[in-house]
PDB file of N, CA and C in Angstrom:
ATOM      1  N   UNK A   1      39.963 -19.788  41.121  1.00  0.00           N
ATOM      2  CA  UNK A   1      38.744 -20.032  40.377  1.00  0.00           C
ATOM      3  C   UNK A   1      38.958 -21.233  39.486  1.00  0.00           C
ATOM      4  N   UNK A   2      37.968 -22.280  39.132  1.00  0.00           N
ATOM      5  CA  UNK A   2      38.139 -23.178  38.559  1.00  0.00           C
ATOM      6  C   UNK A   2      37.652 -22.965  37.632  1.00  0.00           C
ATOM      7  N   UNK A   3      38.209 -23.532  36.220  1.00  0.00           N
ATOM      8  CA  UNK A   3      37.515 -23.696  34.813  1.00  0.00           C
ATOM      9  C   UNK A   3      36.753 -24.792  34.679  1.00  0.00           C
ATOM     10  N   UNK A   4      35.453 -24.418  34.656  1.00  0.00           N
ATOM     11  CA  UNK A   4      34.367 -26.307  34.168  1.00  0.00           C
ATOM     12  C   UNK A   4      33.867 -25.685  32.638  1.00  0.00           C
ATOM     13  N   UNK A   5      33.044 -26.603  32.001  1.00  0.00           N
ATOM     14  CA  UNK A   5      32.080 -27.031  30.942  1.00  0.00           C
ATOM     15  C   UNK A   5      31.621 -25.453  31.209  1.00  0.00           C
ATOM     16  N   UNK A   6      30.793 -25.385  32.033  1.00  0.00           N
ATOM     17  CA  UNK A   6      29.653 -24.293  32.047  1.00  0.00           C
ATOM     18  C   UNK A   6      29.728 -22.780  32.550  1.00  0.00           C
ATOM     19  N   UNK A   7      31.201 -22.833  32.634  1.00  0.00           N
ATOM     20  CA  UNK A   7      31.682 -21.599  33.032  1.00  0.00           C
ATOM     21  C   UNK A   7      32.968 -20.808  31.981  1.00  0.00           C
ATOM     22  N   UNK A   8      32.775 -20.038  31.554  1.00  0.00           N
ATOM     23  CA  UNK A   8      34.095 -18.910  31.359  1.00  0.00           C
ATOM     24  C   UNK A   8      34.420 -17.913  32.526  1.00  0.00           C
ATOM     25  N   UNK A   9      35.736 -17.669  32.079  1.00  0.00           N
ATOM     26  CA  UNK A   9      36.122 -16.400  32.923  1.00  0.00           C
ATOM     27  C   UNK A   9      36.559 -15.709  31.847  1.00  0.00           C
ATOM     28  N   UNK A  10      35.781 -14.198  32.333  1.00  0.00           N
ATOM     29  CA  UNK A  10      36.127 -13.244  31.470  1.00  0.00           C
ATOM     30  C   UNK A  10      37.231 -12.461  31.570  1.00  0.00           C
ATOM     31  N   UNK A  11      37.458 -11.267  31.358  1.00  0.00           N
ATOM     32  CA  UNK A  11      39.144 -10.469  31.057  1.00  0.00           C
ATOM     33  C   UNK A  11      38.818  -9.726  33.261  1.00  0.00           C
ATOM     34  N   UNK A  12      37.891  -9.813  33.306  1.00  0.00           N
ATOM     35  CA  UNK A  12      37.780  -9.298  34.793  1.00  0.00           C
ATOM     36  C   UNK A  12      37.903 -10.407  35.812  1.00  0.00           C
ATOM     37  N   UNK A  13      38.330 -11.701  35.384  1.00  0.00           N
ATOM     38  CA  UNK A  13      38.043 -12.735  36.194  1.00  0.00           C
ATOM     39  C   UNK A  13      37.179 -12.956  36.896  1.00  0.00           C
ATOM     40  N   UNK A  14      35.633 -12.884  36.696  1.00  0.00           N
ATOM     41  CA  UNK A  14      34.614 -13.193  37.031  1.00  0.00           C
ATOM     42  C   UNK A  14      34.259 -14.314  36.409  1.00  0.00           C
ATOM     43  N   UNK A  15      33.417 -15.265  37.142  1.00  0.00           N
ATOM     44  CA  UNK A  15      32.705 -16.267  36.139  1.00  0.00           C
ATOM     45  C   UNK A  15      31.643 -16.396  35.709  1.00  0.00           C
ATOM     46  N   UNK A  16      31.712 -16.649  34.420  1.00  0.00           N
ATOM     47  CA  UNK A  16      30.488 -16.351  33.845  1.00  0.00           C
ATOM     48  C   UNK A  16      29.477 -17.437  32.889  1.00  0.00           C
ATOM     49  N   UNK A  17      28.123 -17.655  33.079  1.00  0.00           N
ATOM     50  CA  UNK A  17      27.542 -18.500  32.787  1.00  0.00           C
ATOM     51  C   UNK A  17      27.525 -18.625  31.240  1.00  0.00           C
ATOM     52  N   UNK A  18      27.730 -19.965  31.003  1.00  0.00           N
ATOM     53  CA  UNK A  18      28.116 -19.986  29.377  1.00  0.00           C
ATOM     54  C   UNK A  18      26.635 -19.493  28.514  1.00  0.00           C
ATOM     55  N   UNK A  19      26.891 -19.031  27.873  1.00  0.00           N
ATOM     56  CA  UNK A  19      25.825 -18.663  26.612  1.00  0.00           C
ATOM     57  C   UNK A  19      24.673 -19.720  26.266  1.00  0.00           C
ATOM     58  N   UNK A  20      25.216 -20.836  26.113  1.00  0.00           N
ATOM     59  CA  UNK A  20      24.488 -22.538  26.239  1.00  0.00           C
ATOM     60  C   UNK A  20      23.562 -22.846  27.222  1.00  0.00           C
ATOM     61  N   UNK A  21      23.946 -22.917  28.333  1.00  0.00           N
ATOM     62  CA  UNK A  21      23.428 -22.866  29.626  1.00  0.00           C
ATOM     63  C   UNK A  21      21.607 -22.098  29.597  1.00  0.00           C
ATOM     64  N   UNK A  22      22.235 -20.442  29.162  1.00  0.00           N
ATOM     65  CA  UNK A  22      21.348 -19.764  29.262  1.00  0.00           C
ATOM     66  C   UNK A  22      20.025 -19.976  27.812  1.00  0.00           C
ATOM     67  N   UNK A  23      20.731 -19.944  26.808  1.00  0.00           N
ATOM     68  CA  UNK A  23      19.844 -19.971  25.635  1.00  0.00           C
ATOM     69  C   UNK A  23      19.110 -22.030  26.214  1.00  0.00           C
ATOM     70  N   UNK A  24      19.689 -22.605  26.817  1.00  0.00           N
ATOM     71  CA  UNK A  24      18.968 -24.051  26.577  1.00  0.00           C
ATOM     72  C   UNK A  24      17.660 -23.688  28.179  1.00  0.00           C
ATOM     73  N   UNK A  25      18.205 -22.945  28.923  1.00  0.00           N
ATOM     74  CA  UNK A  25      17.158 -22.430  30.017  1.00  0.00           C
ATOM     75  C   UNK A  25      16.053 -21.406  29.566  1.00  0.00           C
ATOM     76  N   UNK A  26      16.293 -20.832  28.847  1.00  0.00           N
ATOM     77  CA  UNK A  26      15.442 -19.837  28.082  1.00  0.00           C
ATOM     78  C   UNK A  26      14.344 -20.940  27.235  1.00  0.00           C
ATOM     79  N   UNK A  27      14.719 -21.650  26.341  1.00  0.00           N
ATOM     80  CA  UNK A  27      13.969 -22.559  25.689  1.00  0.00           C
ATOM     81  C   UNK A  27      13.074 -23.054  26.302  1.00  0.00           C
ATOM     82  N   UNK A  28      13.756 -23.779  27.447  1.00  0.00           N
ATOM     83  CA  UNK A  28      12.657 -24.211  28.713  1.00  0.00           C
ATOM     84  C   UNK A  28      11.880 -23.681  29.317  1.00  0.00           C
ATOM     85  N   UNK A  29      11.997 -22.306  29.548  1.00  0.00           N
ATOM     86  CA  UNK A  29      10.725 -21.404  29.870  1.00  0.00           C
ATOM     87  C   UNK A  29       9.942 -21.206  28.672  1.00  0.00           C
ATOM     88  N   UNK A  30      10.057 -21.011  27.839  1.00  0.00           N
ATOM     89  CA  UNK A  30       9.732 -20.176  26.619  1.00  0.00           C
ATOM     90  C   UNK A  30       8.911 -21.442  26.450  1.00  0.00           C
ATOM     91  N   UNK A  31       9.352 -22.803  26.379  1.00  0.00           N
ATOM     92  CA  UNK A  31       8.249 -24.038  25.936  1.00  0.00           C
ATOM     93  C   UNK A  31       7.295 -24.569  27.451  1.00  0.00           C
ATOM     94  N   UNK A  32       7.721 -23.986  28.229  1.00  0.00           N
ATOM     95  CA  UNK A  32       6.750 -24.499  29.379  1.00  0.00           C
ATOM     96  C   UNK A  32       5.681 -23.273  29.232  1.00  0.00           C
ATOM     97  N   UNK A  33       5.813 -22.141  28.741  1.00  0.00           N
ATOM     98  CA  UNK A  33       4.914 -20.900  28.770  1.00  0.00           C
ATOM     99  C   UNK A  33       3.894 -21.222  27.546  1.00  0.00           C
ATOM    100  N   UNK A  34       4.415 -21.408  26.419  1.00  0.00           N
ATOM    101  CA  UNK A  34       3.819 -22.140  25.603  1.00  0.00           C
ATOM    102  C   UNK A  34       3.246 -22.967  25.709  1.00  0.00           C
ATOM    103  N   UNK A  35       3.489 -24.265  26.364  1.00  0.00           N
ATOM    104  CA  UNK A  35       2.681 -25.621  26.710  1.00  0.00           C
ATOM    105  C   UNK A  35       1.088 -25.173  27.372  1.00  0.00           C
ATOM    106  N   UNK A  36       1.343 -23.970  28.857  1.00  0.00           N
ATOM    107  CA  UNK A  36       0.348 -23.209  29.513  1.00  0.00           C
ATOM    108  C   UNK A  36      -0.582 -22.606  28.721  1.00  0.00           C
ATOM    109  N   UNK A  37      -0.279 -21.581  27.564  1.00  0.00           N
ATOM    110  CA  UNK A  37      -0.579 -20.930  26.852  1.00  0.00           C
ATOM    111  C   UNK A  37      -2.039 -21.813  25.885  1.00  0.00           C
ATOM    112  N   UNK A  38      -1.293 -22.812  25.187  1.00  0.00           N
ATOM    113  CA  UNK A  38      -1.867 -23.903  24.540  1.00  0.00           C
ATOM    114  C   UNK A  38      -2.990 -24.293  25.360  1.00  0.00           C
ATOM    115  N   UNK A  39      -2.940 -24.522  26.857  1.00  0.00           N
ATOM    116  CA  UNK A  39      -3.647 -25.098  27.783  1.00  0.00           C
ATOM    117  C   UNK A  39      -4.827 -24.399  28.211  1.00  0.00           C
ATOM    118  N   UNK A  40      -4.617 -23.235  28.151  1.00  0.00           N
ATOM    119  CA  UNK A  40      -5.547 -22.282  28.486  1.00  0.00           C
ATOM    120  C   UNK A  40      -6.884 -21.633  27.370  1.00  0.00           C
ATOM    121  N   UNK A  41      -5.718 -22.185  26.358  1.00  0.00           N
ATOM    122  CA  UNK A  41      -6.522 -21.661  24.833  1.00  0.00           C
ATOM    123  C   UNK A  41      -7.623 -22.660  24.494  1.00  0.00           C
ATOM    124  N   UNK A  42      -7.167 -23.564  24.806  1.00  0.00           N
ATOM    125  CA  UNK A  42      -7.886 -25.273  24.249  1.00  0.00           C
ATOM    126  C   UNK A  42      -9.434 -25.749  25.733  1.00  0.00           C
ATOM    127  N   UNK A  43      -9.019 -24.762  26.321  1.00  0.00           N
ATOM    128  CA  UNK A  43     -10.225 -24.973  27.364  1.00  0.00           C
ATOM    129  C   UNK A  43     -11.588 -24.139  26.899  1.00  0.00           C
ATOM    130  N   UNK A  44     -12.542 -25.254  26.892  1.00  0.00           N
ATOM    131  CA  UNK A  44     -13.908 -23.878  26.102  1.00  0.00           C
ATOM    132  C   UNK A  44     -15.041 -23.022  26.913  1.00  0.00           C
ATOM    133  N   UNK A  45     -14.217 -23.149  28.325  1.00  0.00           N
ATOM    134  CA  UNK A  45     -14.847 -21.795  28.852  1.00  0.00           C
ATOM    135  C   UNK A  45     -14.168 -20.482  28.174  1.00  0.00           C
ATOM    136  N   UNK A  46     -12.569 -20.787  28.200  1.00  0.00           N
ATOM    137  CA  UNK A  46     -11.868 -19.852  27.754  1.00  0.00           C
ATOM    138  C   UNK A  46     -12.590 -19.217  25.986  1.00  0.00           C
ATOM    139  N   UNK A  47     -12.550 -20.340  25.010  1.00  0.00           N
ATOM    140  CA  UNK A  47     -12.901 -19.968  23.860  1.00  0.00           C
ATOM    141  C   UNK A  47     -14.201 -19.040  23.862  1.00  0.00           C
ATOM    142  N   UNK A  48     -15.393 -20.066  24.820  1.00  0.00           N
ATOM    143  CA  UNK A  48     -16.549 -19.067  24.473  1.00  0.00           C
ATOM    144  C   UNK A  48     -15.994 -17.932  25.548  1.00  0.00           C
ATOM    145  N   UNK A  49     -15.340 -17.277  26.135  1.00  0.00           N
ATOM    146  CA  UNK A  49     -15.468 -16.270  26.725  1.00  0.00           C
ATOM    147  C   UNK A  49     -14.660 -15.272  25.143  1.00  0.00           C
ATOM    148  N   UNK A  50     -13.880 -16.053  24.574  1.00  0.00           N
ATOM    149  CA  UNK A  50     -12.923 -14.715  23.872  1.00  0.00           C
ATOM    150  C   UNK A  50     -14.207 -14.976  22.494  1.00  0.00           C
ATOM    151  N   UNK A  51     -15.341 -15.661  21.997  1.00  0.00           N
ATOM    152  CA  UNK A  51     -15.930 -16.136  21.013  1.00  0.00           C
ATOM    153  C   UNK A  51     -17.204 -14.411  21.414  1.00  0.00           C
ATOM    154  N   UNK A  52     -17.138 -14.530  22.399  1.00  0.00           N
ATOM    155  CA  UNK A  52     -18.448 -13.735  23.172  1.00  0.00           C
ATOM    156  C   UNK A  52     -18.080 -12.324  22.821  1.00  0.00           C
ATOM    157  N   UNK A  53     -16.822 -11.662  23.198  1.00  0.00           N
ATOM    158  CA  UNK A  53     -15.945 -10.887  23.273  1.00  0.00           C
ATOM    159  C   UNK A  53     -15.770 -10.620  21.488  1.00  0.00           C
ATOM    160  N   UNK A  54     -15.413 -11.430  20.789  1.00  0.00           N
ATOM    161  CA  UNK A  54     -15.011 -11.347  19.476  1.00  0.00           C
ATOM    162  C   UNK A  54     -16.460 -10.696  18.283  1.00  0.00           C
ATOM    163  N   UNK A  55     -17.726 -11.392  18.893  1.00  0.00           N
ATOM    164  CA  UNK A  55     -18.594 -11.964  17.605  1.00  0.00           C
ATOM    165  C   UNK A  55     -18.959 -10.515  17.410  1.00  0.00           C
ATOM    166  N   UNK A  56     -19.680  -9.613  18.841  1.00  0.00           N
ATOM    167  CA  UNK A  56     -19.893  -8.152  18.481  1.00  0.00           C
ATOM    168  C   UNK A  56     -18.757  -7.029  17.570  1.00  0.00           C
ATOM    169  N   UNK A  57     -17.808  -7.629  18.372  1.00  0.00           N
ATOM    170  CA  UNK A  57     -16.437  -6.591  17.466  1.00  0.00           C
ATOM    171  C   UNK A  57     -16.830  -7.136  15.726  1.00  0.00           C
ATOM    172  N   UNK A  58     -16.617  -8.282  15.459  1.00  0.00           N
ATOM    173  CA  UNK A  58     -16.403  -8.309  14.191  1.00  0.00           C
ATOM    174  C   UNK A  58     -17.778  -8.172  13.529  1.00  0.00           C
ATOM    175  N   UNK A  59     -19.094  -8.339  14.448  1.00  0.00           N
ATOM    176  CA  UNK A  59     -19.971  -8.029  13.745  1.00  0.00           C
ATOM    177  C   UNK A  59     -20.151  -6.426  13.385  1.00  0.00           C
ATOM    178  N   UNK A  60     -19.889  -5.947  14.096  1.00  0.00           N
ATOM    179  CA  UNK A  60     -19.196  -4.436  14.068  1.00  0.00           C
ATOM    180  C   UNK A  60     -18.379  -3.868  13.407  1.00  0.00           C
ATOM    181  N   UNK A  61     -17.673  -4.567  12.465  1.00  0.00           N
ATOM    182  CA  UNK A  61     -16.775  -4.310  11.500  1.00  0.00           C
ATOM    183  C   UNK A  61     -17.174  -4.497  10.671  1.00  0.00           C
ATOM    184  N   UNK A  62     -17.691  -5.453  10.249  1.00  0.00           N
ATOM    185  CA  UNK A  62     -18.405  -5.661   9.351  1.00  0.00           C
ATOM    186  C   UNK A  62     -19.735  -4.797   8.925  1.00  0.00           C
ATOM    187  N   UNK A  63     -20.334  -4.353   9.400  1.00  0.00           N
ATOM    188  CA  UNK A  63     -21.542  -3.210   9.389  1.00  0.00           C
ATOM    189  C   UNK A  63     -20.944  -2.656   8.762  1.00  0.00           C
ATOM    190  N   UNK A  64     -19.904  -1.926   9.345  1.00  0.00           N
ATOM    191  CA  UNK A  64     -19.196  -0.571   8.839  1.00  0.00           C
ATOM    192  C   UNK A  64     -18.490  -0.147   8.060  1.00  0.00           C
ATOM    193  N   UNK A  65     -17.643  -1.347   7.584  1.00  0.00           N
ATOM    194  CA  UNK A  65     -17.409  -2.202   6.017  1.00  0.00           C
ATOM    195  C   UNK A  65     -17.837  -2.336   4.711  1.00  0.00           C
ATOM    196  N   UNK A  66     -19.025  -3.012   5.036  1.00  0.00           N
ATOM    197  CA  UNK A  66     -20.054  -3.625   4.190  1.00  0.00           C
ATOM    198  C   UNK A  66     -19.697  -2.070   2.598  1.00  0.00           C
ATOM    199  N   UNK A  67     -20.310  -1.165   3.561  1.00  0.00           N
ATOM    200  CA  UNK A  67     -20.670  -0.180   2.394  1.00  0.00           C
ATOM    201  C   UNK A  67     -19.623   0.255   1.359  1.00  0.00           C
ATOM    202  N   UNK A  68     -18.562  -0.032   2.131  1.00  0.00           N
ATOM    203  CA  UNK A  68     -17.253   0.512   0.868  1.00  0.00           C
ATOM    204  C   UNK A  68     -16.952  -0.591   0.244  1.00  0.00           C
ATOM    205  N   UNK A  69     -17.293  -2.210   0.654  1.00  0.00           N
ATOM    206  CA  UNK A  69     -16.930  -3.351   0.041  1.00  0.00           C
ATOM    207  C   UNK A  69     -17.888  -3.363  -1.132  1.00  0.00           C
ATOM    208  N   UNK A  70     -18.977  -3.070  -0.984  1.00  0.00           N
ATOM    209  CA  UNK A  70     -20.333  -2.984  -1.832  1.00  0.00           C
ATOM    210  C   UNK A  70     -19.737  -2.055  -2.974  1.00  0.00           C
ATOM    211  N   UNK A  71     -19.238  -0.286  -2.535  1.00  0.00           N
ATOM    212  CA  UNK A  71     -19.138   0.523  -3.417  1.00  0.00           C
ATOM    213  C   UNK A  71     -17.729   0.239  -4.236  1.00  0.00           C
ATOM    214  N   UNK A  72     -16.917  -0.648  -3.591  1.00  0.00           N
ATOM    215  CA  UNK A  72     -15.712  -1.083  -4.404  1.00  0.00           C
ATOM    216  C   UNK A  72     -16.165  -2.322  -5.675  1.00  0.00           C
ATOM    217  N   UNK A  73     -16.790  -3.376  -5.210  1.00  0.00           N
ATOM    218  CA  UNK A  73     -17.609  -4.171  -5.956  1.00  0.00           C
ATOM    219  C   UNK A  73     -17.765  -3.154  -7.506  1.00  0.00           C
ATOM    220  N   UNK A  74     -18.752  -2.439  -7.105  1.00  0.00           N
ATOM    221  CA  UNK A  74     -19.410  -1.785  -8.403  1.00  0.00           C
ATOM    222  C   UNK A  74     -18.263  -1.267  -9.316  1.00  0.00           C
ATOM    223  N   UNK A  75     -17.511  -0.256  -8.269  1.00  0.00           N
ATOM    224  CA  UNK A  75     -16.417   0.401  -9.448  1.00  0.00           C
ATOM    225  C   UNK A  75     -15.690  -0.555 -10.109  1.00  0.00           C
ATOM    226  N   UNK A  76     -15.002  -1.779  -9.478  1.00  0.00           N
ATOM    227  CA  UNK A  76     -14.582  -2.902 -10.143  1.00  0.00           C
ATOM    228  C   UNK A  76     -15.158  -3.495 -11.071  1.00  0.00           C
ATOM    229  N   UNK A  77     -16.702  -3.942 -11.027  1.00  0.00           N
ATOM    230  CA  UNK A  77     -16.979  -4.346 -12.153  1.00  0.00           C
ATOM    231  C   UNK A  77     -17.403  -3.085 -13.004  1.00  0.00           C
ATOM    232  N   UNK A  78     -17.720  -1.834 -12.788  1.00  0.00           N
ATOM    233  CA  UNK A  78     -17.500  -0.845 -13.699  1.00  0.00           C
ATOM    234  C   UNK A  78     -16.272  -1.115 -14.462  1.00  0.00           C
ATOM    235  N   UNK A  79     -15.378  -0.765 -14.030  1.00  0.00           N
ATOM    236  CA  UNK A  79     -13.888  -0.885 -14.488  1.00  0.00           C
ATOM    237  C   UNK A  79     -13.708  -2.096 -15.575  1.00  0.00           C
ATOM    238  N   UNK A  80     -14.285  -3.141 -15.085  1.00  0.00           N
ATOM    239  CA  UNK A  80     -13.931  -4.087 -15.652  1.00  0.00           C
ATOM    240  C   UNK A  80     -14.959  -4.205 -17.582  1.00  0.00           C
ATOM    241  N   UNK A  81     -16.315  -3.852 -17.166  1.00  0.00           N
ATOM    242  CA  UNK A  81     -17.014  -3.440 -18.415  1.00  0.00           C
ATOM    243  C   UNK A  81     -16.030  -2.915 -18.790  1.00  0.00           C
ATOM    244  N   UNK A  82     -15.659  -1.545 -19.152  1.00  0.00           N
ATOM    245  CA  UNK A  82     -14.919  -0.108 -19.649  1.00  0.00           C
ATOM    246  C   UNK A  82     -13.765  -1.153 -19.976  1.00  0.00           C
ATOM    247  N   UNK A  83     -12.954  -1.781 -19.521  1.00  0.00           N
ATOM    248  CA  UNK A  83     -11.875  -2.892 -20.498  1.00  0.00           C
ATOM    249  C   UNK A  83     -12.074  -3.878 -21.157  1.00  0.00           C
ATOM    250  N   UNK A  84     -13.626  -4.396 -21.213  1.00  0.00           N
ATOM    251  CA  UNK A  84     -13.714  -5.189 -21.769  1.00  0.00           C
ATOM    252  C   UNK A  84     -14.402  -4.542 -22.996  1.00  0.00           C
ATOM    253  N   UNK A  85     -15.394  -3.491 -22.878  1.00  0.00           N
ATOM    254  CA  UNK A  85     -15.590  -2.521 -24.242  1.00  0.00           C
ATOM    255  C   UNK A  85     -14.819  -1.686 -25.167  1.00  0.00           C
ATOM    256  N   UNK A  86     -13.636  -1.525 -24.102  1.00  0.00           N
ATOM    257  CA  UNK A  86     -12.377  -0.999 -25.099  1.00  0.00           C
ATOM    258  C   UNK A  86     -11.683  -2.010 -25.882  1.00  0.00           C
ATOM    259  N   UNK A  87     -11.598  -3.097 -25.361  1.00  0.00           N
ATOM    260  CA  UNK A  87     -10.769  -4.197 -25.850  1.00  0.00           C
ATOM    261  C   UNK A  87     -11.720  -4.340 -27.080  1.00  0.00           C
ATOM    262  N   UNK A  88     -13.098  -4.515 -26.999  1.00  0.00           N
ATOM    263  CA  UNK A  88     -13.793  -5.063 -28.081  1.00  0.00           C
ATOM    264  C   UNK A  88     -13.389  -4.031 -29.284  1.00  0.00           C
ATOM    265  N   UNK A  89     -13.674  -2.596 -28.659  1.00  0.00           N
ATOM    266  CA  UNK A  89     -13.595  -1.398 -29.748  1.00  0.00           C
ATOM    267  C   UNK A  89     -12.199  -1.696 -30.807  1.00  0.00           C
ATOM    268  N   UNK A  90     -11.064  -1.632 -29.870  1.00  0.00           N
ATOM    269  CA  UNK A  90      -9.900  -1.895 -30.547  1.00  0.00           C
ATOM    270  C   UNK A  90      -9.427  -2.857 -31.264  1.00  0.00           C
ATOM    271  N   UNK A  91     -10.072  -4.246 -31.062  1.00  0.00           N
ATOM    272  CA  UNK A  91     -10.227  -5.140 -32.147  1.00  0.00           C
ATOM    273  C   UNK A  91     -10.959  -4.660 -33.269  1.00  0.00           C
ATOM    274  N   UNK A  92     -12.248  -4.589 -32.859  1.00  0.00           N
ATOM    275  CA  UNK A  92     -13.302  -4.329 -34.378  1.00  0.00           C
ATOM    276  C   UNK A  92     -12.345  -3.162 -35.092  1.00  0.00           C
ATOM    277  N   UNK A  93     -11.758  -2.166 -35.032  1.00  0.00           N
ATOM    278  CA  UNK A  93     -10.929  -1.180 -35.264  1.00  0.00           C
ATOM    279  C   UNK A  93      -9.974  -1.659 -36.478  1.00  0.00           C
ATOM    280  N   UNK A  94      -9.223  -2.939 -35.607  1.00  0.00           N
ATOM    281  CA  UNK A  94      -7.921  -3.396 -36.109  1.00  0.00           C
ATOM    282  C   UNK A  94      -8.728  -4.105 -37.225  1.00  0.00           C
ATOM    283  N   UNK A  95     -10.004  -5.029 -36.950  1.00  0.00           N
ATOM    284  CA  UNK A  95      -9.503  -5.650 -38.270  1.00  0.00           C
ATOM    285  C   UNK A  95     -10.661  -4.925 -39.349  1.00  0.00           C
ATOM    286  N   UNK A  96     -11.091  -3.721 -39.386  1.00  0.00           N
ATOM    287  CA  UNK A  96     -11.590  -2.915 -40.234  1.00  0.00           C
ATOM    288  C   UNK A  96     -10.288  -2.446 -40.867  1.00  0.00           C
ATOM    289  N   UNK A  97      -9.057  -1.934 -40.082  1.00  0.00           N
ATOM    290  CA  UNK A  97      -7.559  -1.506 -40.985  1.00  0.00           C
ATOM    291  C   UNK A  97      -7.373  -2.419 -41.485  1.00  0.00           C
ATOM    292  N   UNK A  98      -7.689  -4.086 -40.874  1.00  0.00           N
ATOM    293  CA  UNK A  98      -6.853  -5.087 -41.897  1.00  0.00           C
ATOM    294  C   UNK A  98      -8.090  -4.867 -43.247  1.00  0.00           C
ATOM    295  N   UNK A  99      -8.638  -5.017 -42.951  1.00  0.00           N
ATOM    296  CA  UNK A  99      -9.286  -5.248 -43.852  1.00  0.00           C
ATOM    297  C   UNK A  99      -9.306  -4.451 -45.289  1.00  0.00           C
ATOM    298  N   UNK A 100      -9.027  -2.888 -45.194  1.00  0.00           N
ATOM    299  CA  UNK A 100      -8.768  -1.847 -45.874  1.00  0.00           C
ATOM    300  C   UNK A 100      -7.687  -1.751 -46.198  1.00  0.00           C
ATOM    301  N   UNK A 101      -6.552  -2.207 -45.440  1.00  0.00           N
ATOM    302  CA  UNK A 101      -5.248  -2.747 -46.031  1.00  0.00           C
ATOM    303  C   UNK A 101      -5.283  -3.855 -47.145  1.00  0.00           C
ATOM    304  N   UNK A 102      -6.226  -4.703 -46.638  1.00  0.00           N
ATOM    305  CA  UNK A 102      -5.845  -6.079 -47.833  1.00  0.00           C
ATOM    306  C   UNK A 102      -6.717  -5.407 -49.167  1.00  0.00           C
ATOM    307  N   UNK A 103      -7.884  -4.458 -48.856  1.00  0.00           N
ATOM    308  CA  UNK A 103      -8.491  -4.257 -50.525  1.00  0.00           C
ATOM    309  C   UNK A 103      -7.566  -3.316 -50.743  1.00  0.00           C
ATOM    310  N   UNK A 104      -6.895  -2.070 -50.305  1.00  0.00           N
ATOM    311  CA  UNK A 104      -5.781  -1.643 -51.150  1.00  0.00           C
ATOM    312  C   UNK A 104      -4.881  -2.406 -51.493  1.00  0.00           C
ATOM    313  N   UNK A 105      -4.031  -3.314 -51.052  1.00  0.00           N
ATOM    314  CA  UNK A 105      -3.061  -4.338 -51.417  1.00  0.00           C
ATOM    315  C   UNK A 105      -3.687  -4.494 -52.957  1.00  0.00           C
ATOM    316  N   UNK A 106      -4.984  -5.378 -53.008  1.00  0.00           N
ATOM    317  CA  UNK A 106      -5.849  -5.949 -54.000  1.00  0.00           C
ATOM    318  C   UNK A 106      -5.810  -4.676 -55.267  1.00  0.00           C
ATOM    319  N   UNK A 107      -6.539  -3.856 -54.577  1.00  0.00           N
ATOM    320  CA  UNK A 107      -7.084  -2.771 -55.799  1.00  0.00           C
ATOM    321  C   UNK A 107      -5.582  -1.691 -56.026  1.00  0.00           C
ATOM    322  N   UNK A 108      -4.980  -1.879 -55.091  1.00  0.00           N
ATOM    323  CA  UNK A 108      -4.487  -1.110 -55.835  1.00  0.00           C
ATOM    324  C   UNK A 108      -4.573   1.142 -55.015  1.00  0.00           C
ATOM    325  N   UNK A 109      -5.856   0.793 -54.920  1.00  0.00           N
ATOM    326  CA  UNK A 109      -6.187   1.886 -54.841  1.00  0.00           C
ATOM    327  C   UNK A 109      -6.877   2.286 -52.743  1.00  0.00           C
ATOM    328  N   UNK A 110      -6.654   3.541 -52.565  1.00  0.00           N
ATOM    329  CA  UNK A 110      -7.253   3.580 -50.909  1.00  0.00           C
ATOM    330  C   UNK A 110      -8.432   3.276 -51.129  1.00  0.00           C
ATOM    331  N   UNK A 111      -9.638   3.095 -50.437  1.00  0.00           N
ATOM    332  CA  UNK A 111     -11.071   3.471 -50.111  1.00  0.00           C
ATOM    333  C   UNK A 111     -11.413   5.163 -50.070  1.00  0.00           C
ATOM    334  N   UNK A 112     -10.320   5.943 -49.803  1.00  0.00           N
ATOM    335  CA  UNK A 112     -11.062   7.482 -50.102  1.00  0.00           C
ATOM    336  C   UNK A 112     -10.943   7.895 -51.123  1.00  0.00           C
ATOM    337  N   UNK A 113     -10.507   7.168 -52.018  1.00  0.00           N
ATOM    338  CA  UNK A 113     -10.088   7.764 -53.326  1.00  0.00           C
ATOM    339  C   UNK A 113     -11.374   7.615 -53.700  1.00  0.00           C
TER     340      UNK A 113
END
């Protein structure tokens, strides 16, 4: 058996196609399938056939959608009021304490007294 470039021999003395060989032949299919692929996609019988195929499905999803996107909408901006009225509450809050803080500081004395 001869040793070349593109061959090993393994512990069984068989020969065997180098790893290189195969991964640079693989590439070459893999980019000629691709090139086809590309070719087939870019043709616009092909598009309007998968466009035809597509528009009912997604118009169809959309129907059926719609209503929880709508009822999520609301609770969100629900949600979002309810933090923006708490936020307000808890300011006006804080600076009513500041404020009752600085006239005791001043007087001396609480406000329930």
């Amino acid at each position: 058996m001869s040793h070349t470039d593109s061959t090993n021999i393994d512990i069984s003395g068989v020969d065997v196609i180098s790893r290189d060989i195969l991964t640079e032949a693989g590439n070459d299919v893999l980019l000629h399938i691709s090139d086809k692929v590309v070719t087939v996609l870019r043709k616009p019988e092909f598009q309007n056939r998968i466009q035809s195929i597509l528009d009912p499905i997604v118009n169809h999803v959309i129907n059926r959608v719609f209503p929880y996107i709508l009822l999520s909408s609301i609770l969100f901006l629900i949600l979002i009021l309810v933090t923006v009225s708490t936020f307000i509450i808890v300011v006006r809050s804080s600076l009513i304490a500041i404020q009752n803080a600085d006239r005791t500081m001043k007087t001396g004395l609480a406000d329930n007294w």
